[in-house]
C-alpha atoms as a PDB file:
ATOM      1  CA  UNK A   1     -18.168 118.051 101.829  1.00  0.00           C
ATOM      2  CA  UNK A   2     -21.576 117.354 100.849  1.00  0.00           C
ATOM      3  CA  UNK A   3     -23.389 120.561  97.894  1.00  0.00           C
ATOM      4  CA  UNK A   4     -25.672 120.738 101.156  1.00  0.00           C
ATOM      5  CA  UNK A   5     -22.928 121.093 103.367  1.00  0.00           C
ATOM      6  CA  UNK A   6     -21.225 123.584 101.186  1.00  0.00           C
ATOM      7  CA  UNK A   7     -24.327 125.430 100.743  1.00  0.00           C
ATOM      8  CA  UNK A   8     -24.837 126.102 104.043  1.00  0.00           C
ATOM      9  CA  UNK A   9     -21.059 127.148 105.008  1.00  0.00           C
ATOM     10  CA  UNK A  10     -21.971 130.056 102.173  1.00  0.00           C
ATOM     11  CA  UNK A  11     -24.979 130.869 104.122  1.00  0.00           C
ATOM     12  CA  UNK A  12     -23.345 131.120 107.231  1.00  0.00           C
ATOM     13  CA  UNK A  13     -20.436 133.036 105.483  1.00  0.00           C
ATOM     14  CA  UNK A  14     -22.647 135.650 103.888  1.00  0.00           C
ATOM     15  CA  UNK A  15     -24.479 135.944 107.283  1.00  0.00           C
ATOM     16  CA  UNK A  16     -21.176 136.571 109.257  1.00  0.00           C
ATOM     17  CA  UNK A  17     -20.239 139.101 106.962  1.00  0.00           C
ATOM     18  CA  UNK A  18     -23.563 141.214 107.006  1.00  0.00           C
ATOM     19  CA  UNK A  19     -22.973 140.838 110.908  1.00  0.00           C
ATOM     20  CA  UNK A  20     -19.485 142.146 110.776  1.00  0.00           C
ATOM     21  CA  UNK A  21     -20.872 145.088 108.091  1.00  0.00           C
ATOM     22  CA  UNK A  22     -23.326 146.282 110.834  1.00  0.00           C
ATOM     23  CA  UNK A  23     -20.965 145.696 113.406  1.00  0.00           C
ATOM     24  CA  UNK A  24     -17.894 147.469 111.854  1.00  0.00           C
ATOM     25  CA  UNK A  25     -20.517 150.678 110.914  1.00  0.00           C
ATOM     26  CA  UNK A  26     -21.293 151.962 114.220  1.00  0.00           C
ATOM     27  CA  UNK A  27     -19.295 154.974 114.576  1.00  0.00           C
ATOM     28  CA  UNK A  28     -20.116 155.394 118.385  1.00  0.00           C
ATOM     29  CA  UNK A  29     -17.118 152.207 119.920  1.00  0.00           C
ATOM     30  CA  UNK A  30     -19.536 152.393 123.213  1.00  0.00           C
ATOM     31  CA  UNK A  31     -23.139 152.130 122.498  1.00  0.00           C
ATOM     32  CA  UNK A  32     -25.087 149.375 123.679  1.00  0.00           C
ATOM     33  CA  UNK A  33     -26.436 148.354 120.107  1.00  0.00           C
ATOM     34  CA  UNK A  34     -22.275 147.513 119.073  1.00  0.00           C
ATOM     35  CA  UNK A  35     -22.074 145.311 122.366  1.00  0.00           C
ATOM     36  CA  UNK A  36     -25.264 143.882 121.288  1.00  0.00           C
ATOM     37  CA  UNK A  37     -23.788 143.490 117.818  1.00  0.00           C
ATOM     38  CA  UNK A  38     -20.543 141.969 119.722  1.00  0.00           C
ATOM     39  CA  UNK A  39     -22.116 139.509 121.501  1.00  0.00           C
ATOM     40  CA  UNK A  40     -24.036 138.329 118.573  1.00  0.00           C
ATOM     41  CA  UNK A  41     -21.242 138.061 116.825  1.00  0.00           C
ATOM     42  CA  UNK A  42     -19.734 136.097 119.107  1.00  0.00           C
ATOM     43  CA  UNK A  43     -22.539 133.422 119.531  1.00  0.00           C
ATOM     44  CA  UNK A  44     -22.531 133.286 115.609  1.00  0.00           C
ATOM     45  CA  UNK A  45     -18.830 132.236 115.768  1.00  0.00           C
ATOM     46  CA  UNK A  46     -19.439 129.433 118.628  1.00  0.00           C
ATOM     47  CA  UNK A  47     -22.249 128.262 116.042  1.00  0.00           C
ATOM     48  CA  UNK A  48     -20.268 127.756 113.762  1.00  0.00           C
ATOM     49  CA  UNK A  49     -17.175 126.069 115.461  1.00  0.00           C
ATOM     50  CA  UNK A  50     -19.204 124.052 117.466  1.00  0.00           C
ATOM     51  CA  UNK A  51     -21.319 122.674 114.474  1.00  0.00           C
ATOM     52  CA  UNK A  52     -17.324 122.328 112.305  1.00  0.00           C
ATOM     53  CA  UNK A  53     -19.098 124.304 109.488  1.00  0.00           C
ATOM     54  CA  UNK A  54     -15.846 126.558 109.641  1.00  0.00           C
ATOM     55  CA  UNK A  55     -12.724 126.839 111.044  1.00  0.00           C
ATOM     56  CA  UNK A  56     -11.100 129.538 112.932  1.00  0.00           C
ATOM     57  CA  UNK A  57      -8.243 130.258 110.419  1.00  0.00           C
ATOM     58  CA  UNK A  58     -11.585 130.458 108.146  1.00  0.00           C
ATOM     59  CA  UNK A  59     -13.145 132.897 110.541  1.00  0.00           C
ATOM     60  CA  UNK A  60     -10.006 135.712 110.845  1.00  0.00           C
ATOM     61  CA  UNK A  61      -9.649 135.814 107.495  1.00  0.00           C
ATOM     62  CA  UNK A  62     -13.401 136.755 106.965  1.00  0.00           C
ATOM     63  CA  UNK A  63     -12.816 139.054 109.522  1.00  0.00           C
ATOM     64  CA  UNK A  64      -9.835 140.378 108.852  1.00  0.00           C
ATOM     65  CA  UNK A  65     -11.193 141.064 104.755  1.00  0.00           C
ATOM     66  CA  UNK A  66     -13.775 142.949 106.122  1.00  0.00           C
ATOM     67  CA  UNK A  67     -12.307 145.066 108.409  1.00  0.00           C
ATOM     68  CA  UNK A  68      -9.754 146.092 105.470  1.00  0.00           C
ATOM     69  CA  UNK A  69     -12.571 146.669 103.119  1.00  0.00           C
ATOM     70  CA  UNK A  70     -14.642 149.185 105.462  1.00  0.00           C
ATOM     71  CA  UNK A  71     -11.850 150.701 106.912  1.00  0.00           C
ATOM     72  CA  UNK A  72      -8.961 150.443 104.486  1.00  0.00           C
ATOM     73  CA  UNK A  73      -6.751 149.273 107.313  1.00  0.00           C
ATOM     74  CA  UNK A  74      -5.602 146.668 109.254  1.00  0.00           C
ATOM     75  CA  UNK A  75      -7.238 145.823 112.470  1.00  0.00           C
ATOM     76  CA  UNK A  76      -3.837 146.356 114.193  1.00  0.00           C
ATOM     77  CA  UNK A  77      -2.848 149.575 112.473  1.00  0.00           C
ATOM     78  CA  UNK A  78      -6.548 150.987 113.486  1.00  0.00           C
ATOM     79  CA  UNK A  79      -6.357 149.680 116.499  1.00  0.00           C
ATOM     80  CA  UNK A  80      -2.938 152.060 117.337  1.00  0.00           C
ATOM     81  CA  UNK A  81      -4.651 154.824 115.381  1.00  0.00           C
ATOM     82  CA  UNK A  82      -7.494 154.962 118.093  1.00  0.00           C
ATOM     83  CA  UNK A  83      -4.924 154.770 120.897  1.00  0.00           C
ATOM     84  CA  UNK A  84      -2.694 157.362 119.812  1.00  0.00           C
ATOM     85  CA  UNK A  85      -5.762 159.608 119.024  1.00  0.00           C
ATOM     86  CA  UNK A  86      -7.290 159.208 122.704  1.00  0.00           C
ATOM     87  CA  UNK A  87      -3.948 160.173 124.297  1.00  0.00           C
ATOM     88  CA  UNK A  88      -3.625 163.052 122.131  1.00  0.00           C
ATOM     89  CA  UNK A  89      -7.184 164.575 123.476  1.00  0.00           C
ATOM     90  CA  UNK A  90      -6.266 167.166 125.834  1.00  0.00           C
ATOM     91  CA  UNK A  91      -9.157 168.266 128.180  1.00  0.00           C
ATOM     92  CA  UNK A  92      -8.974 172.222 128.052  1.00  0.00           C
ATOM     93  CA  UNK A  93      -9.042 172.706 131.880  1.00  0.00           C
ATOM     94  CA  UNK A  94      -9.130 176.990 131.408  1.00  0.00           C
ATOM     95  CA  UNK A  95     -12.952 176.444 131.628  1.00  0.00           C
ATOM     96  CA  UNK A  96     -13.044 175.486 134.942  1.00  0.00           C
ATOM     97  CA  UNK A  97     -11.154 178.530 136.637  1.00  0.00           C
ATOM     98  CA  UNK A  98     -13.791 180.668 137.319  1.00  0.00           C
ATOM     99  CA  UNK A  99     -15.802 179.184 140.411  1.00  0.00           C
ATOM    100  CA  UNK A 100     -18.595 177.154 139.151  1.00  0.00           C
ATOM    101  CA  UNK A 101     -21.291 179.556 139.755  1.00  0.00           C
ATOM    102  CA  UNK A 102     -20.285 181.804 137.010  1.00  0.00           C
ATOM    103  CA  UNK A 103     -19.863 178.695 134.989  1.00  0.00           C
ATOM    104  CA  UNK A 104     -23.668 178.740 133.761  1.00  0.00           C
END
């Protein structure tokens, strides 16, 4: 690999990460500026496969670094985390006894 060549894989690498920084700091997991993020992401990935600057074994363990430095965690062990914490939420359904016009 060519200093060039080199050079450029530690551009792209340093771009991915700021990428992944943004992407991983979005608290709200639905807005539309994460999917935005996502698909970004995404395209910057195909960019980089399709051009061989990096390799996908290259790729998750960028990913998987930062995911452990922002959150501290695995993506796997978050990943149960938000599951078990969305099927703990129970929906107090008390409120919705009295008929809906004395809801106000």
């Amino acid at each position: 690999m060519s200093l060039n060549q080199q050079y450029q894989k530690l551009k792209y690498i340093d771009g991915f990460k700021d990428r992944l920084k943004m992407f991983y700091g979005i608290k709200d997991l639905k807005s539309a500026h994460r999917n935005k993020l996502n698909h970004e992401i995404d395209g910057f990935i195909e960019a980089g496969l399709l051009i061989r600057l990096i390799t996908k074994q290259e790729l998750q363990e960028i990913i998987d670094e930062q995911h452990m430095d922002i959150f501290g965690e695995t993506r796997q062990e978050r990943r149960e985390k938000l599951r078990s914490k969305s099927e703990v939420a129970e929906i107090n359904w008390d409120v919705y006894d009295s008929p809906a016009i004395q809801r106000r």
